[in-house]
C-alpha atoms as a PDB file:
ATOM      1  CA  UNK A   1       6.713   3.636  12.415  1.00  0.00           C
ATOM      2  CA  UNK A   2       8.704   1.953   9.728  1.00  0.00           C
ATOM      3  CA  UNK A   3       9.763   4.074   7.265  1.00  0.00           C
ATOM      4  CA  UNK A   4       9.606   2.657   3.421  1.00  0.00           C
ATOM      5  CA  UNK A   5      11.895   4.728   0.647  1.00  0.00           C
ATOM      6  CA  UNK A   6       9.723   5.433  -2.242  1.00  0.00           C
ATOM      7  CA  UNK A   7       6.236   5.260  -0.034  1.00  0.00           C
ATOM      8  CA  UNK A   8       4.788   9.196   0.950  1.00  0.00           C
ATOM      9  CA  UNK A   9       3.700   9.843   4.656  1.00  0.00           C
ATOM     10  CA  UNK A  10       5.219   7.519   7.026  1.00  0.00           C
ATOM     11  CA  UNK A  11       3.757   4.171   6.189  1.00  0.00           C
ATOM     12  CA  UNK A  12       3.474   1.703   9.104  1.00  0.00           C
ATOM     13  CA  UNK A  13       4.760  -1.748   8.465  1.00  0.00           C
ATOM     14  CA  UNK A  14       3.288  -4.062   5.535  1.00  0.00           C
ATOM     15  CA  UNK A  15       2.936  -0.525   3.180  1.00  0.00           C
ATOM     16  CA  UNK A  16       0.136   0.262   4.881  1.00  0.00           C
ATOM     17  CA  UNK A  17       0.010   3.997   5.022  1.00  0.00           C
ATOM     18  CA  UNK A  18      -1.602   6.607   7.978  1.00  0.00           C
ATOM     19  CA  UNK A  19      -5.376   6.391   7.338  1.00  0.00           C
ATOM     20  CA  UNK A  20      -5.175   2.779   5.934  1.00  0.00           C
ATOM     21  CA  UNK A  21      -4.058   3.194   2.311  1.00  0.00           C
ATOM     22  CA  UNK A  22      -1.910   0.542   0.734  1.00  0.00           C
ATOM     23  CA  UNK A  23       0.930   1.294  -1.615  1.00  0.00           C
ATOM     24  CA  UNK A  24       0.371  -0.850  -3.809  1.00  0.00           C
ATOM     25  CA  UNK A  25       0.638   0.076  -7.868  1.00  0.00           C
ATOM     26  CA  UNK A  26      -1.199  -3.097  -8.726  1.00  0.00           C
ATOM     27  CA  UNK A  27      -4.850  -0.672  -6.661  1.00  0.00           C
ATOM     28  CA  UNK A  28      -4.324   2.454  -9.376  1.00  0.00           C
ATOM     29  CA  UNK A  29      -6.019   2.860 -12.935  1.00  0.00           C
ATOM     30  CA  UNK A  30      -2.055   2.364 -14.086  1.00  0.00           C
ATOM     31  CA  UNK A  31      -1.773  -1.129 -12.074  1.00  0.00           C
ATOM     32  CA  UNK A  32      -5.175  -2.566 -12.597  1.00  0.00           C
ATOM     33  CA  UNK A  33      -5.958  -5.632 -15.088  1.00  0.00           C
ATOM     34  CA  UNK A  34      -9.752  -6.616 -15.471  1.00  0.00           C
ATOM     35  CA  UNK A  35      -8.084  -9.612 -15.735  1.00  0.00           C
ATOM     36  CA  UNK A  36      -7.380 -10.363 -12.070  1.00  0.00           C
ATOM     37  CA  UNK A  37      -9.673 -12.192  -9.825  1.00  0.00           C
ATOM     38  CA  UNK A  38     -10.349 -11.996  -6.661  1.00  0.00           C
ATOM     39  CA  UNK A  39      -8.396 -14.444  -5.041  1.00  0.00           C
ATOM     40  CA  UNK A  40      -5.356 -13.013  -6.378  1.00  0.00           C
ATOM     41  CA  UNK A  41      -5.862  -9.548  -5.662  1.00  0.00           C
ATOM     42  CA  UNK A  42      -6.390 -10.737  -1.970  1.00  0.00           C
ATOM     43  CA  UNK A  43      -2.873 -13.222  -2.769  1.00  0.00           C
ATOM     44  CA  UNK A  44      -0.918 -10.249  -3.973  1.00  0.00           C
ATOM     45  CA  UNK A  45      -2.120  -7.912  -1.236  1.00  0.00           C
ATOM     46  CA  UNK A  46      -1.335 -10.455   1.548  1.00  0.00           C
ATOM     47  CA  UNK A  47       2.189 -11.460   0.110  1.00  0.00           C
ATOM     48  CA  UNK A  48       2.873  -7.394   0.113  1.00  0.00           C
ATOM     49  CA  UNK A  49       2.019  -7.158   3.646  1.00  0.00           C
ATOM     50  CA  UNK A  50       4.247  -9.941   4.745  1.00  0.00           C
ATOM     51  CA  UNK A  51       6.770  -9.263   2.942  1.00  0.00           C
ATOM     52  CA  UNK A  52       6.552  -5.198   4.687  1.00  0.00           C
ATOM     53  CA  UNK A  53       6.300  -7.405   7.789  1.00  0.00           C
ATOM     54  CA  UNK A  54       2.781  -5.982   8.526  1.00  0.00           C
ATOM     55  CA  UNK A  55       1.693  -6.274  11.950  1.00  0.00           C
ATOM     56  CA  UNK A  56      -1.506  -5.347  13.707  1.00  0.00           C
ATOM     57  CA  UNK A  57      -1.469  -2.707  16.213  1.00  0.00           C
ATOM     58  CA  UNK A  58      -4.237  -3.440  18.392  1.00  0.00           C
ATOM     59  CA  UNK A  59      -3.827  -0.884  20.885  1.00  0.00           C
ATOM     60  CA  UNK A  60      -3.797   2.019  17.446  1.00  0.00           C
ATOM     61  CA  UNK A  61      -6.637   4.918  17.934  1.00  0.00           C
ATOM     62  CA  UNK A  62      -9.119   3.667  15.575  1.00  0.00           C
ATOM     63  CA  UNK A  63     -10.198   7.603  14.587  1.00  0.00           C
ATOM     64  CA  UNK A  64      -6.898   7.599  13.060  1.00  0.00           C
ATOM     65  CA  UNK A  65      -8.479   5.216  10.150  1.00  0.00           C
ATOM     66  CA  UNK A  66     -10.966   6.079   7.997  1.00  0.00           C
ATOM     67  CA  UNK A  67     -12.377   5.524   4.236  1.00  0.00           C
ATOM     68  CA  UNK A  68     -11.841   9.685   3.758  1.00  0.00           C
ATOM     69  CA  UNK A  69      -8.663  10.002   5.102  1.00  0.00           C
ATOM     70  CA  UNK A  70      -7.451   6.689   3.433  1.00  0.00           C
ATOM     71  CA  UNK A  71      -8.677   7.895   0.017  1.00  0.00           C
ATOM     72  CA  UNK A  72      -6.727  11.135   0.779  1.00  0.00           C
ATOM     73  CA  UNK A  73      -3.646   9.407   0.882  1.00  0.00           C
ATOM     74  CA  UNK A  74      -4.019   7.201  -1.835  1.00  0.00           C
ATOM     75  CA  UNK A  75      -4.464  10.165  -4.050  1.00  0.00           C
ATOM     76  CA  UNK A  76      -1.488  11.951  -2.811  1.00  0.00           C
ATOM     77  CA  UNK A  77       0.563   8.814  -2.910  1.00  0.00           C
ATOM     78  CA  UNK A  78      -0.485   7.881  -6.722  1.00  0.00           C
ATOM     79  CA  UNK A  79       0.499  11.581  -7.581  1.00  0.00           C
ATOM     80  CA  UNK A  80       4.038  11.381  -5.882  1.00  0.00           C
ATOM     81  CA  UNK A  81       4.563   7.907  -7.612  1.00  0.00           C
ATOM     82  CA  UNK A  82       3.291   8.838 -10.921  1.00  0.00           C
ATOM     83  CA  UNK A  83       5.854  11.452 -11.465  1.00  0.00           C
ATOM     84  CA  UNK A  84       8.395   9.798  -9.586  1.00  0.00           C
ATOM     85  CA  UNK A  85       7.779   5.923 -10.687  1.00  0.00           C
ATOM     86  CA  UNK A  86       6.774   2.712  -9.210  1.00  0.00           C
ATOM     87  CA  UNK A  87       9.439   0.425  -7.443  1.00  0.00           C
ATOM     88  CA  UNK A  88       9.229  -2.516  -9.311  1.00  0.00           C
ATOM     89  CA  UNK A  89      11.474  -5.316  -6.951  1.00  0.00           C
ATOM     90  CA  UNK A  90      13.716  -7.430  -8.394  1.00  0.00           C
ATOM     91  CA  UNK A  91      12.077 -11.019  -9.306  1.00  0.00           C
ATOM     92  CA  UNK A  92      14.019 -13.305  -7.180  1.00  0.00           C
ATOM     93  CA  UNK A  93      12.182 -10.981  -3.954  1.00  0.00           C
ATOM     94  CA  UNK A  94       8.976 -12.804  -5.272  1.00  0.00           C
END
């Protein structure tokens, strides 16, 4: 586990959190632009992940992922960042 100040739970590498949330502020009602397309959702996404140093764990129990138990901890982690704030990185990380 890799543990990322600012993230809630115990997010594994590439801010991908325990049930397969991603902290990402750009994926909350606060973060979103009906502006963006698709390809750069997808570009932003991928560039976070790298730049976590996401790996794939392909020996992971796959019961540990799941579309309910990653919405539960996107809630809880948009809850814990709205009163606490976003980490915005400087520009010159990209």
């Amino acid at each position: 586990m890799h543990l990322r100040k600012g993230c809630v739970s115990s997010p594994l590498r590439g801010y991908v959190l325990g049930g397969g949330a991603i902290c990402m502020e750009l994926l909350t009602k606060q973060g979103w632009s009906s502006a963006y397309s698709i390809e750069s959702v997808i570009m932003q996404i991928s560039a976070t992940r790298v730049k976590g140093k996401a790996r794939v764990q392909f020996g992971a129990n796959k019961s540990q992922y799941s579309p309910t138990r990653a919405q539960q901890t996107y809630k809880s982690l948009v809850q814990i960042h709205e009163k606490n704030c976003w980490y915005t990185p400087p520009k010159e990380d990209g």
